[in-house]
N, C-alpha and C. Protein backbone atom coordinates (compact mmCIF):
# COMPACT_ATOMS: atom_id res chain seq x y z
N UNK A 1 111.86 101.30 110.51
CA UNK A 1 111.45 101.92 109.25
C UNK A 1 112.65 102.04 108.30
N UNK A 2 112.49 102.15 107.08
CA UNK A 2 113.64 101.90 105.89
C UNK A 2 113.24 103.39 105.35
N UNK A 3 113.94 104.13 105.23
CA UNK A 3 114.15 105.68 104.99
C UNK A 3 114.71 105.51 103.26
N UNK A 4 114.08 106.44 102.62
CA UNK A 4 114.20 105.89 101.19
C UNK A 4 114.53 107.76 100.62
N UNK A 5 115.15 108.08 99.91
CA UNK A 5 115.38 108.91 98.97
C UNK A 5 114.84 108.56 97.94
N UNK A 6 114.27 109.65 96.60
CA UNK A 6 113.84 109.24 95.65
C UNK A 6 114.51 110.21 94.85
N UNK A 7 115.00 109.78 93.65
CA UNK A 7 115.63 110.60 92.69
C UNK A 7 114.61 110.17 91.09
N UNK A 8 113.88 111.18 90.41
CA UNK A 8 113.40 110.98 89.46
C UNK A 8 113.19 112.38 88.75
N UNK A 9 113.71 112.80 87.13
CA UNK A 9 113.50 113.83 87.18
C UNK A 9 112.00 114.23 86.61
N UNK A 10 111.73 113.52 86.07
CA UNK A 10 109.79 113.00 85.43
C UNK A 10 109.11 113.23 87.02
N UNK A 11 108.56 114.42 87.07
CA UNK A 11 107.79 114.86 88.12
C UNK A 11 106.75 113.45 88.29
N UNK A 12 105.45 113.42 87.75
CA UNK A 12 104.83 112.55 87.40
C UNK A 12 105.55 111.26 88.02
N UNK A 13 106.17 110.32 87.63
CA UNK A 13 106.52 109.32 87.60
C UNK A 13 107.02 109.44 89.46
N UNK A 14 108.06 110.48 89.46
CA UNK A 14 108.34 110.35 90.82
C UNK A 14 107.26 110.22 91.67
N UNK A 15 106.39 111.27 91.80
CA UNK A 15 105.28 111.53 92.58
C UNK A 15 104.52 109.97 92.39
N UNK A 16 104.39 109.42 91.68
CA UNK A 16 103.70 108.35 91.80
C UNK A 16 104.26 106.83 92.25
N UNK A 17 105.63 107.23 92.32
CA UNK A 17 106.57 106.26 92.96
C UNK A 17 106.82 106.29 94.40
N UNK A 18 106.30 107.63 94.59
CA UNK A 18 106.85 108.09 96.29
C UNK A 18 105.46 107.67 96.88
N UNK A 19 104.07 107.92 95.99
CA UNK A 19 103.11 107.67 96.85
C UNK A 19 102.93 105.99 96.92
N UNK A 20 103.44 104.98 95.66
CA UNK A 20 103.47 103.76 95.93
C UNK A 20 104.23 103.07 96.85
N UNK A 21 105.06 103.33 97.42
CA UNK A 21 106.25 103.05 98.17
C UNK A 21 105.59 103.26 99.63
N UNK A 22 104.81 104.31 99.60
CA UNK A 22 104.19 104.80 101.09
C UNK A 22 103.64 104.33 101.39
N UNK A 23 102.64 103.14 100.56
CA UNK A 23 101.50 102.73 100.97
C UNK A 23 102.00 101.57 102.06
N UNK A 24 103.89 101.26 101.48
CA UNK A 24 104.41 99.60 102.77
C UNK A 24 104.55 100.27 104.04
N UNK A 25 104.42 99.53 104.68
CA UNK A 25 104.21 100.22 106.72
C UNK A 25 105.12 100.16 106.73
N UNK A 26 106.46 99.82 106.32
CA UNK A 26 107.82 100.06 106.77
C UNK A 26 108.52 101.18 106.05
N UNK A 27 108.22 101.38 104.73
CA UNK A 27 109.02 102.59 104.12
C UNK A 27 108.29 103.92 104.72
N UNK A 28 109.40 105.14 104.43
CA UNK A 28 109.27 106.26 104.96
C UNK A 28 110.37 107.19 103.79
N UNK A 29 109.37 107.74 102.89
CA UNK A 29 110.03 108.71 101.89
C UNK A 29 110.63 110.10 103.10
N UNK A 30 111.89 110.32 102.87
CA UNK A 30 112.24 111.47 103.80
C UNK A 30 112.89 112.46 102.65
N UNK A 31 112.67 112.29 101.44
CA UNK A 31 113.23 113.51 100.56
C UNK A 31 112.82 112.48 98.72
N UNK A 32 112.29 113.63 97.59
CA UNK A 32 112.54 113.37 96.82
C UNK A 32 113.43 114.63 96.01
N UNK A 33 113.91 113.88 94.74
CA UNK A 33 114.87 115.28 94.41
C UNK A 33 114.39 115.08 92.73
N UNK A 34 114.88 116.43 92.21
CA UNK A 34 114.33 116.23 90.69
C UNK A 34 115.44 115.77 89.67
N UNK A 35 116.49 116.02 90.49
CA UNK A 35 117.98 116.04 90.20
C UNK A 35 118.93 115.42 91.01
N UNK A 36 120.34 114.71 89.98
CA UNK A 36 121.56 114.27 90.55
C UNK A 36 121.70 114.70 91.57
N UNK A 37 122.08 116.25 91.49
CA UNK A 37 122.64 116.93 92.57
C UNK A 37 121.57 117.20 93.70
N UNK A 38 120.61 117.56 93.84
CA UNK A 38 119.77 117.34 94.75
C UNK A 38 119.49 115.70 95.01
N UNK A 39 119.40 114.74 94.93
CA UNK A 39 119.76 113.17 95.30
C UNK A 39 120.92 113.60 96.18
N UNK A 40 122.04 113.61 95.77
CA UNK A 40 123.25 113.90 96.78
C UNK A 40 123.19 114.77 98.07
N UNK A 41 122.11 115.72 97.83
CA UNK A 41 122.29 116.84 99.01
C UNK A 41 121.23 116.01 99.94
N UNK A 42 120.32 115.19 99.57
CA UNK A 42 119.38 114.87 100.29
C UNK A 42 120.21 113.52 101.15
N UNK A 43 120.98 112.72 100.24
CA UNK A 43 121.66 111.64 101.04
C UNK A 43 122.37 112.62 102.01
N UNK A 44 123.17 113.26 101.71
CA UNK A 44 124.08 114.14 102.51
C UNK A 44 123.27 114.22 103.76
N UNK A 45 121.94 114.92 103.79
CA UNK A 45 121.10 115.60 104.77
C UNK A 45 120.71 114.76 105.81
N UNK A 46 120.58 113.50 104.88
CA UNK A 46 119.01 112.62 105.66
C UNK A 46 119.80 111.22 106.10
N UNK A 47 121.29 110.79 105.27
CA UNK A 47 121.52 109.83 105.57
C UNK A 47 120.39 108.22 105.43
N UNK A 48 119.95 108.06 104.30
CA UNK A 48 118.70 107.53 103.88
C UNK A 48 119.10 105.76 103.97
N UNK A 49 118.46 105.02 104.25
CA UNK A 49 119.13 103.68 104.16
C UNK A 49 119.43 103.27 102.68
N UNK A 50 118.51 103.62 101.83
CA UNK A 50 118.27 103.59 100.40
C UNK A 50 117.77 105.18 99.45
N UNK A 51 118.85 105.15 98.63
CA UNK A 51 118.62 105.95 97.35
C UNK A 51 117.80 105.21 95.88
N UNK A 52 116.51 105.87 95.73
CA UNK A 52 116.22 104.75 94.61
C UNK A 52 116.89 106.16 93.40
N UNK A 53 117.22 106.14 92.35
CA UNK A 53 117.53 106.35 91.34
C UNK A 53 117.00 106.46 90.04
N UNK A 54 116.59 107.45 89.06
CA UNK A 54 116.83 107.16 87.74
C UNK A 54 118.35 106.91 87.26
N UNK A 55 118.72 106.56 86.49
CA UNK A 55 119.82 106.60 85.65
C UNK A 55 120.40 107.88 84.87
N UNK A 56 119.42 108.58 84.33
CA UNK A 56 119.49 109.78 83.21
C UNK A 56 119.00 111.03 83.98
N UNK A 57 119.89 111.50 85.18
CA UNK A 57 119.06 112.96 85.39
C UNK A 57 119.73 114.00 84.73
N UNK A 58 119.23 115.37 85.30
CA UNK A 58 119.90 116.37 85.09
C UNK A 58 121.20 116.51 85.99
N UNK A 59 121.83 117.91 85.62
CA UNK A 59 123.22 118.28 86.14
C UNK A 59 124.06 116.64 86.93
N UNK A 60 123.75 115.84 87.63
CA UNK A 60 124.47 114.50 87.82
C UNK A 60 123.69 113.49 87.29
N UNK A 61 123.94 112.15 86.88
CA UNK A 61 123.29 111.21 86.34
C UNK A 61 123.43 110.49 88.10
N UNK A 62 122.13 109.23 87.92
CA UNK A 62 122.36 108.45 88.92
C UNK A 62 123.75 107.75 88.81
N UNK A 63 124.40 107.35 88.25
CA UNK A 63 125.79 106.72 88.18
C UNK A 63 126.87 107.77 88.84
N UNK A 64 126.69 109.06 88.29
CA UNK A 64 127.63 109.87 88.97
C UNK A 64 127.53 110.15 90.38
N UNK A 65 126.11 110.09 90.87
CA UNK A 65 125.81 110.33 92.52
C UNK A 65 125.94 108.63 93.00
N UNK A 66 126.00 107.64 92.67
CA UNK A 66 126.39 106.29 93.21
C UNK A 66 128.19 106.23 93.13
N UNK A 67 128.68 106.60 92.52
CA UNK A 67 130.21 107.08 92.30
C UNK A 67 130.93 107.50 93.25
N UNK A 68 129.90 108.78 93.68
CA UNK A 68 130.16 109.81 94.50
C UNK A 68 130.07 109.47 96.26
N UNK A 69 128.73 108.64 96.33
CA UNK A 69 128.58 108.06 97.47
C UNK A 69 129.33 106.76 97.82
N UNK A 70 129.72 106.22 96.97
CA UNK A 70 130.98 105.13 97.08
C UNK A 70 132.29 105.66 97.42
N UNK A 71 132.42 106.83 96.56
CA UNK A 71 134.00 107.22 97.26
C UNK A 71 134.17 108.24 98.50
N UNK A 72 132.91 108.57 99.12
CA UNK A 72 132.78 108.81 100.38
C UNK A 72 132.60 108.30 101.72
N UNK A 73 131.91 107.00 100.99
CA UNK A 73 132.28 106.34 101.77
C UNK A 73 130.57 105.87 102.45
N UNK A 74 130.01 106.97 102.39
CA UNK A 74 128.57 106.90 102.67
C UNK A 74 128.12 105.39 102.97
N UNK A 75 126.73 105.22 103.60
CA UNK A 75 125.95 103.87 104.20
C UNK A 75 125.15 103.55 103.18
N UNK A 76 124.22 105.01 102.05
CA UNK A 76 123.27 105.17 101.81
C UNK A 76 123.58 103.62 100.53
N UNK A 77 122.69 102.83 100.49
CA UNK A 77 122.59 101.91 99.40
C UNK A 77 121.78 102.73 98.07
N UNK A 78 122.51 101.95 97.28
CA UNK A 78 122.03 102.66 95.39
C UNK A 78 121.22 101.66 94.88
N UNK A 79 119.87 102.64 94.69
CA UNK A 79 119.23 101.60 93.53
C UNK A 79 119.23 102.24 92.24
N UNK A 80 119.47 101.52 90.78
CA UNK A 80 119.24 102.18 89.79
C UNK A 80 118.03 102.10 89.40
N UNK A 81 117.36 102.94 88.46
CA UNK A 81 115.96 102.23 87.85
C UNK A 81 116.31 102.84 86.37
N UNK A 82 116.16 102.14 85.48
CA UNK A 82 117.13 102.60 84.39
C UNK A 82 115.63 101.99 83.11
N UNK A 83 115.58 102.71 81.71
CA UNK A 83 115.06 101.85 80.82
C UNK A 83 116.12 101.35 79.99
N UNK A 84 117.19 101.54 80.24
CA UNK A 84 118.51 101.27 79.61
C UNK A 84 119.17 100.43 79.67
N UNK A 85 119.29 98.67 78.60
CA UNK A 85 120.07 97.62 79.33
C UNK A 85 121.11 98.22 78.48
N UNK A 86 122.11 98.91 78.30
CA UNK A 86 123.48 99.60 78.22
C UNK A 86 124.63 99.22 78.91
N UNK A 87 125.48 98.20 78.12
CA UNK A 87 126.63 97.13 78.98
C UNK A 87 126.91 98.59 79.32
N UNK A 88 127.51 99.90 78.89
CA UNK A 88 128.56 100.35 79.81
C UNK A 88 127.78 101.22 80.83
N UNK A 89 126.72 101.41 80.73
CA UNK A 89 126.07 101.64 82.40
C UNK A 89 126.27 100.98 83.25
N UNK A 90 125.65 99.60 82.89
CA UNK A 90 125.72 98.53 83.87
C UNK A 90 127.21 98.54 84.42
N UNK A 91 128.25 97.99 83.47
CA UNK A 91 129.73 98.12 84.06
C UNK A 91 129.85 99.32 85.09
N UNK A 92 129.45 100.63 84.60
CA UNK A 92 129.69 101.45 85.62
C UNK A 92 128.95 101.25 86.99
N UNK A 93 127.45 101.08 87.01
CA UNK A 93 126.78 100.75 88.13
C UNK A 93 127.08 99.57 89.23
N UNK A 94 127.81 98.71 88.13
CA UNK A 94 128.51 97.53 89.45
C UNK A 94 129.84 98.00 89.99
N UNK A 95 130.64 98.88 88.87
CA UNK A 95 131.71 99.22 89.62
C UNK A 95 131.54 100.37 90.65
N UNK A 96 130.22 101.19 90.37
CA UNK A 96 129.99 101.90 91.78
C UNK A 96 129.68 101.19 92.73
N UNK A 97 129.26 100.18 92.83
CA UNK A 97 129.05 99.19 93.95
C UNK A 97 127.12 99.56 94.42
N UNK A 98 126.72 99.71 93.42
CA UNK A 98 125.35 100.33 93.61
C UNK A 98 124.77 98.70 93.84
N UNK A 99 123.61 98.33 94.89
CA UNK A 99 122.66 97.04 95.36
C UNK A 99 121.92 96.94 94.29
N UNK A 100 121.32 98.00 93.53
CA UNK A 100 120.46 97.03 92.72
C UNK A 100 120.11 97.97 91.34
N UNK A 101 119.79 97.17 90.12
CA UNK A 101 119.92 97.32 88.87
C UNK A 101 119.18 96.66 88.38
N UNK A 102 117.70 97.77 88.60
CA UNK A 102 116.59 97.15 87.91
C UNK A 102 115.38 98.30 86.82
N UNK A 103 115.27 97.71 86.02
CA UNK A 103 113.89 98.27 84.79
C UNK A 103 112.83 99.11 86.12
N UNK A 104 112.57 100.38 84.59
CA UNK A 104 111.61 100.93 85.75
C UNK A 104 110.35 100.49 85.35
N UNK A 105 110.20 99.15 84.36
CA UNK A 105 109.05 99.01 84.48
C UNK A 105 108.43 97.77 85.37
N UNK A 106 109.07 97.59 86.12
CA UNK A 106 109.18 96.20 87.55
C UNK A 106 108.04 96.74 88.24
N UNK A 107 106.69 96.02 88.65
CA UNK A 107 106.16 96.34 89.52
C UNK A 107 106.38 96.88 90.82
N UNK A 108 106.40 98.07 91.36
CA UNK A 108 106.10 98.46 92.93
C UNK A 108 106.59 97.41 93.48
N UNK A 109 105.28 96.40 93.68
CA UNK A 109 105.57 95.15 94.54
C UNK A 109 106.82 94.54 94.81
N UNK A 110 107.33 94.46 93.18
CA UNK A 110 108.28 93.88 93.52
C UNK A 110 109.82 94.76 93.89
N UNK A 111 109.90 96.03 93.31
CA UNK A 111 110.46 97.06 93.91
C UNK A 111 110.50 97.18 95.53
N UNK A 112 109.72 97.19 96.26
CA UNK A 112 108.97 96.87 97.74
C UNK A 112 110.00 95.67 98.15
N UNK A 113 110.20 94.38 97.51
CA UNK A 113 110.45 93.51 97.98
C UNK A 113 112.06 93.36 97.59
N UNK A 114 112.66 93.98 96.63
CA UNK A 114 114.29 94.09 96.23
C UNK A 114 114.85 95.21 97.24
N UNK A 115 114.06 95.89 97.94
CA UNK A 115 114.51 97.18 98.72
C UNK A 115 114.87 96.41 99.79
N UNK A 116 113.94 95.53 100.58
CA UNK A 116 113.81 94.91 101.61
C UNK A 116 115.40 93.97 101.98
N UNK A 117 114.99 93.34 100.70
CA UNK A 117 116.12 91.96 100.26
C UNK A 117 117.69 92.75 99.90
N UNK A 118 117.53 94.11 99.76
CA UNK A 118 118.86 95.08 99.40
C UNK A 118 119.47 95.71 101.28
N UNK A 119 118.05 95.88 101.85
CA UNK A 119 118.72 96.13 103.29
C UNK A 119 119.04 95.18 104.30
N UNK A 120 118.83 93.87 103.71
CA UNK A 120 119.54 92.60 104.10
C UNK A 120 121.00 91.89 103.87
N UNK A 121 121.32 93.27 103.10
CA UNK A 121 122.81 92.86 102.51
C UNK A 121 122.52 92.29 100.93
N UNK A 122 121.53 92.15 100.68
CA UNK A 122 121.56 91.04 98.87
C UNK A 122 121.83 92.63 98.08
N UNK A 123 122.01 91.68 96.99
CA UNK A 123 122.29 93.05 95.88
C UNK A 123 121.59 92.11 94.82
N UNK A 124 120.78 93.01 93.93
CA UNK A 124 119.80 92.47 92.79
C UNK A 124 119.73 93.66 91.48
N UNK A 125 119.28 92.30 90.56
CA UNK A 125 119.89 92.71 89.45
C UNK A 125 118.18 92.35 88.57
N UNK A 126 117.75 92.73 87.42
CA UNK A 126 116.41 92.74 87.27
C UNK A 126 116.88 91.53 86.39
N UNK A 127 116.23 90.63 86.63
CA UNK A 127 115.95 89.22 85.30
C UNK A 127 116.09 89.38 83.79
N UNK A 128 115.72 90.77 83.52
CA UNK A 128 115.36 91.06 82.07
C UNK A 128 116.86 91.71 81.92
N UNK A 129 117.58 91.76 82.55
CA UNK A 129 118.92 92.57 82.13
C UNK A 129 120.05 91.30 81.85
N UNK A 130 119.83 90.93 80.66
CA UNK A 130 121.00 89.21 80.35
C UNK A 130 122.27 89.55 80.48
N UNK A 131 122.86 88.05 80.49
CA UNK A 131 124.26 88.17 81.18
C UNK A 131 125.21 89.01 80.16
N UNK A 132 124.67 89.01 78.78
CA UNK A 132 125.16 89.22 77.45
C UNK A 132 125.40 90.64 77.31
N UNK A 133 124.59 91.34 78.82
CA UNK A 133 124.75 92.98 78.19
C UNK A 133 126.31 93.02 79.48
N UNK A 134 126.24 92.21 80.83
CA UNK A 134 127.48 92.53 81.33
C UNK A 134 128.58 92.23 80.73
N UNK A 135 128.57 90.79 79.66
CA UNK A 135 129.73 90.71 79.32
C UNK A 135 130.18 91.53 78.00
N UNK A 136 129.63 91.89 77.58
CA UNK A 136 129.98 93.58 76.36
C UNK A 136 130.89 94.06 76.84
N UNK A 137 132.39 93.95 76.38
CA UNK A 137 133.06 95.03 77.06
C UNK A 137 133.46 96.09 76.41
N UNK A 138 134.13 97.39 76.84
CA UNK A 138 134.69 98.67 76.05
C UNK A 138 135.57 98.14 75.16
N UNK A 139 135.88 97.52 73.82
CA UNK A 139 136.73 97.63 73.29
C UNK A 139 137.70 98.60 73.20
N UNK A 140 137.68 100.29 73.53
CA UNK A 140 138.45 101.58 73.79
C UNK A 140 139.07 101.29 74.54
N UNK A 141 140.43 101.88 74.31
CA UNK A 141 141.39 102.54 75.54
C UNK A 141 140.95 103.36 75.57
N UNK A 142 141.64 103.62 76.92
CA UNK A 142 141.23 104.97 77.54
C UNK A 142 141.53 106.20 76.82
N UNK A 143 142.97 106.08 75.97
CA UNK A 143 143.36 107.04 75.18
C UNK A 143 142.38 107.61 73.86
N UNK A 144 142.06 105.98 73.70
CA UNK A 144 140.50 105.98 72.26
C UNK A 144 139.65 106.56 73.45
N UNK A 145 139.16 106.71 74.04
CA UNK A 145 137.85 107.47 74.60
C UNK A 145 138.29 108.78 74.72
N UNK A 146 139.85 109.10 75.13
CA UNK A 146 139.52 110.58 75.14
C UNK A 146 139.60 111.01 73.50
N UNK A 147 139.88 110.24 72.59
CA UNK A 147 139.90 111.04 71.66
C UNK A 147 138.38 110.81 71.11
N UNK A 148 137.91 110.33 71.70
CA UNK A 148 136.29 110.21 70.86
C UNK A 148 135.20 111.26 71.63
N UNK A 149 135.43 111.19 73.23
CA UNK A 149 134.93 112.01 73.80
C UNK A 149 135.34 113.62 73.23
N UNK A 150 136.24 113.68 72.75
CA UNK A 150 136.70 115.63 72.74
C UNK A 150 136.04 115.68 70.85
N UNK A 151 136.23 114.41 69.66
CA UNK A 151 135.54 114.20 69.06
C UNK A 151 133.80 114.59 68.90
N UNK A 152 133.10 114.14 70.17
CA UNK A 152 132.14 114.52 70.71
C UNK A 152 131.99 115.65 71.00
N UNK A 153 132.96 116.61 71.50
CA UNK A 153 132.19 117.69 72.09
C UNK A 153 132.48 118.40 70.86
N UNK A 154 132.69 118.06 69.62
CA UNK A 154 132.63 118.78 68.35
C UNK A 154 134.30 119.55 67.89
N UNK A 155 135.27 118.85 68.75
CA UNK A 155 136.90 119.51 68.31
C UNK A 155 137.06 118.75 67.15
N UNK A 156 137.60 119.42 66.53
CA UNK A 156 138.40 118.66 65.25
C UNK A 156 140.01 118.32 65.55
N UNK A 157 140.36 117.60 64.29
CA UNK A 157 141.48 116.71 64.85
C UNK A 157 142.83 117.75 65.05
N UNK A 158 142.82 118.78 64.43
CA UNK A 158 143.78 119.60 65.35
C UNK A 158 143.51 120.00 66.73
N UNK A 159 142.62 120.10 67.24
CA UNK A 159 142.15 120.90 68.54
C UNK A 159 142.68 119.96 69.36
N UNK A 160 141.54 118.50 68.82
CA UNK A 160 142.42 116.99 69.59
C UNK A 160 143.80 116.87 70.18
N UNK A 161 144.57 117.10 68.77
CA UNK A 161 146.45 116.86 69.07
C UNK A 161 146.30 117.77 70.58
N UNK A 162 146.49 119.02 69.88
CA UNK A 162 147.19 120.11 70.75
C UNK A 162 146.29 120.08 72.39
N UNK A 163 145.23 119.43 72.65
CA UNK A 163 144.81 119.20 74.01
C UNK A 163 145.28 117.95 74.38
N UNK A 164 145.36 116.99 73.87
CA UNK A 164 146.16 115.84 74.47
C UNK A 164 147.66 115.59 73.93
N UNK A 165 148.24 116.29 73.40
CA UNK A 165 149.62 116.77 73.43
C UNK A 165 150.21 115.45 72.42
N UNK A 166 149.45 115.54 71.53
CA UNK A 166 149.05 114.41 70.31
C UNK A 166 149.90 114.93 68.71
N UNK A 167 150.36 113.87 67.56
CA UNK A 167 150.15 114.82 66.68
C UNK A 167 149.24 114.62 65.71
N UNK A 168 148.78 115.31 64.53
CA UNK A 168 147.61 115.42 64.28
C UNK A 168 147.25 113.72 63.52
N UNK A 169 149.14 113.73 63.03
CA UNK A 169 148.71 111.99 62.33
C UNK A 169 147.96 110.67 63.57
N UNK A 170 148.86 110.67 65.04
CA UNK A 170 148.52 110.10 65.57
C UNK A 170 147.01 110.44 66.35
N UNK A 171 146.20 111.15 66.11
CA UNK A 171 144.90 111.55 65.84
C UNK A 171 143.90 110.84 65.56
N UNK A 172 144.33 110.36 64.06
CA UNK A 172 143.78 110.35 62.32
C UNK A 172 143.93 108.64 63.04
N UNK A 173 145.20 108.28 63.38
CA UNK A 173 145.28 107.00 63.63
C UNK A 173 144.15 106.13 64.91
N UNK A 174 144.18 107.14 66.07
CA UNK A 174 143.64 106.60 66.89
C UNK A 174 142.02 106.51 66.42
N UNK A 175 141.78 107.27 65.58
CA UNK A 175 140.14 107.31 65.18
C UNK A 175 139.82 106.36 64.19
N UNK A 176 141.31 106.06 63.22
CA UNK A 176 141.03 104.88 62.32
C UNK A 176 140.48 103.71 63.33
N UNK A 177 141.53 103.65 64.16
CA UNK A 177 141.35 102.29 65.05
C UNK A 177 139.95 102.01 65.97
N UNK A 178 139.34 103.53 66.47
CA UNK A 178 137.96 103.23 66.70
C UNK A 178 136.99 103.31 66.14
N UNK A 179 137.06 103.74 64.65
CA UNK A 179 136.25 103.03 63.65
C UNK A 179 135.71 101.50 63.66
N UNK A 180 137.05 100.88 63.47
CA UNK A 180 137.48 99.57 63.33
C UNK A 180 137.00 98.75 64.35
N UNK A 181 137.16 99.60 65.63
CA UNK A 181 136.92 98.60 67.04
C UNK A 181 135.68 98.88 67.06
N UNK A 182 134.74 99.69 66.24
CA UNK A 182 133.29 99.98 66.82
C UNK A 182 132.71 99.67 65.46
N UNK A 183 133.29 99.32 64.56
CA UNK A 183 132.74 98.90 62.99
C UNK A 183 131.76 99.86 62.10
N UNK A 184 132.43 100.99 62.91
CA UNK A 184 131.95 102.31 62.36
C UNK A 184 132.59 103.33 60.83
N UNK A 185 131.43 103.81 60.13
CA UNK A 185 132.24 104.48 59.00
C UNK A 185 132.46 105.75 59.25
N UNK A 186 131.91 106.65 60.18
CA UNK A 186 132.73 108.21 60.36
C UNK A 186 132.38 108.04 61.90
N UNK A 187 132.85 108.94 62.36
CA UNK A 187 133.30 109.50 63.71
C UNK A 187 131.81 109.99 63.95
N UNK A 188 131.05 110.54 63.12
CA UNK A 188 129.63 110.49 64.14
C UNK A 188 128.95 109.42 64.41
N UNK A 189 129.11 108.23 62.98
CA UNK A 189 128.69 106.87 64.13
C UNK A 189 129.68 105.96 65.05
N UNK A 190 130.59 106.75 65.07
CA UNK A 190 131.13 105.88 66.24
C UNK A 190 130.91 106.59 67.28
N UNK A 191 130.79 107.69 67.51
CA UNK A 191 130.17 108.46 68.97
C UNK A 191 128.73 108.13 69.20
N UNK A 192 127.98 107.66 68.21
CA UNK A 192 126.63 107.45 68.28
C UNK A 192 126.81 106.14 68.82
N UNK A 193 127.35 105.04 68.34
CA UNK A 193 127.52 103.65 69.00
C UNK A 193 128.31 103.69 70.24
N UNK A 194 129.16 104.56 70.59
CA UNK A 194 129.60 104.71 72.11
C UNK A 194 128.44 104.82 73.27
N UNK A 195 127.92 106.26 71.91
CA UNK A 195 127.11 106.73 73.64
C UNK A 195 125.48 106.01 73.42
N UNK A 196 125.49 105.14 73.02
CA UNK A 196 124.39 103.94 72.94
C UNK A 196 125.03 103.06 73.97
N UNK A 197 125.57 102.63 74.02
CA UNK A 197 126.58 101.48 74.73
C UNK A 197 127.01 101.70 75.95
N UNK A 198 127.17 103.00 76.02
CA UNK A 198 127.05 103.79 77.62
C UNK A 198 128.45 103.75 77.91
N UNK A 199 129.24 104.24 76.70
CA UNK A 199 131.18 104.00 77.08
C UNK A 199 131.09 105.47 77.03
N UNK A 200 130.98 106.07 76.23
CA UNK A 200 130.87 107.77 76.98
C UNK A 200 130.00 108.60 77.82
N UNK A 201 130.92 109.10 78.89
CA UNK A 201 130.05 109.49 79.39
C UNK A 201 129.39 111.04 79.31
C-alpha cells in the first residue's frame, strides 16, 4: 500500500481529493491537514511514502514544508499541486527536490498514475508547465530582494538603511536598479511583479 498525506487548505477540494484517491486499491490516506504546519506534523507522525501538496497554505506554504523535509532528511516524497506556473515557485520546488509539479486541474487518474510512477523513483512535471517558465530567472540579488522584501513589509527607505546597515543613498540606488531589472515604475509594482513571479517569498 502507498500511504499518502494530503495537504489542502480548501476543505471541499481536499475532502474530495482524499475520497478520489481512495477509490485505487493501493492508496491509503493516513492523515489530511488543512495546513503547512499540520502537513509537517502528519509527515513527522505517519512517515507517509507521499505528501500531496497545495502550494499556497496557511502558516507554511507547500514549498516551505518540502524545504523542510529535504533538510531533514525525511523519505516522505513531495508532490506540489499548484494553479501557479510561477518560474520562482517552480525554481524553488526543484530546488527542494520535491517528485512532482503538477496543475490541480490534472485528472485524479492521472494524479493516481504520477504517484505510482513518483514511488518508482521518476519525478514528474505537468506538460502544461513550459520550459519557458523554468528558464525565467531572478534577475535580483540577494541584496535586491532583501531590500524589496523589507520594501514589502511597508519600511521606508530609512528603516531599510538602518536594518541592513545600508545608507539611505545606497537604498535609493539598489531600488533604482530593481526598477530597472523588473521594468518597473515604483516600488509597488515591482513588489507586485516579484511576488507574481514567486521571487518573494
Amino acid at each position: 500500500m502507498i500511504s499518502i498525506v494530503l495537504a489542502e487548505d480548501q476543505g471541499m477540494l481536499r475532502g474530495a481529493l482524499g475520497a478520489l484517491l481512495s477509490l485505487e486499491d493501493d492508496f491509503i490516506i493516513v492523515g489530511e491537514a488543512a495546513n503547512g504546519e499540520e502537513a509537517y506534523e502528519l509527515i513527522t507522525k505517519h512517515n507517509p511514502d507521499i505528501c500531496v501538496m497545495d502550494i499556497e497554505m496557511p502558516i507554511m506554504t507547500g514549498l516551505d514544508v518540502a524545504e523542510k523535509v529535504k533538510q531533514e532528511g525525511q523519505a516522505c516524497k513531495i508532490i506540489i499541486l499548484t494553479t501557479f506556473a510561477r518560474p520562482g515557485y517552480f525554481q524553488r520546488a526543484i530546488q527542494a527536490g520535491v517528485h512532482g509539479y503538477l496543475l490541480k486541474d490534472s485528472p485524479s487518474s492521472e494524479l493516481a498514475q504520477y504517484i505510482r510512477k513518483i514511488i518508482e523513483g521518476k519525478r514528474i512535471i505537468s506538460p502544461e508547465l513550459s520550459l519557458s517558465v523554468w528558464q525565467e530567472t531572478n534577475p535580483l540579488t540577494e541584496r535586491e530582494l532583501d531590500v524589496l522584501k523589507s520594501a514589502a513589509e511597508g519600511k521606508t527607505s530609512k528603516e531599510i538603511a538602518s536594518m541592513l546597515f545600508l545608507s539611505n543613498g545606497t537604498v535609493r540606488n539598489y531600488m533604482s536598479e530593481i526598477l530597472r531589472k523588473l521594468n518597473a515604475t515604483n516600488r509597488v509594482e515591482a513588489i507586485s511583479i516579484a511576488k507574481k513571479k514567486g521571487w518573494l517569498k
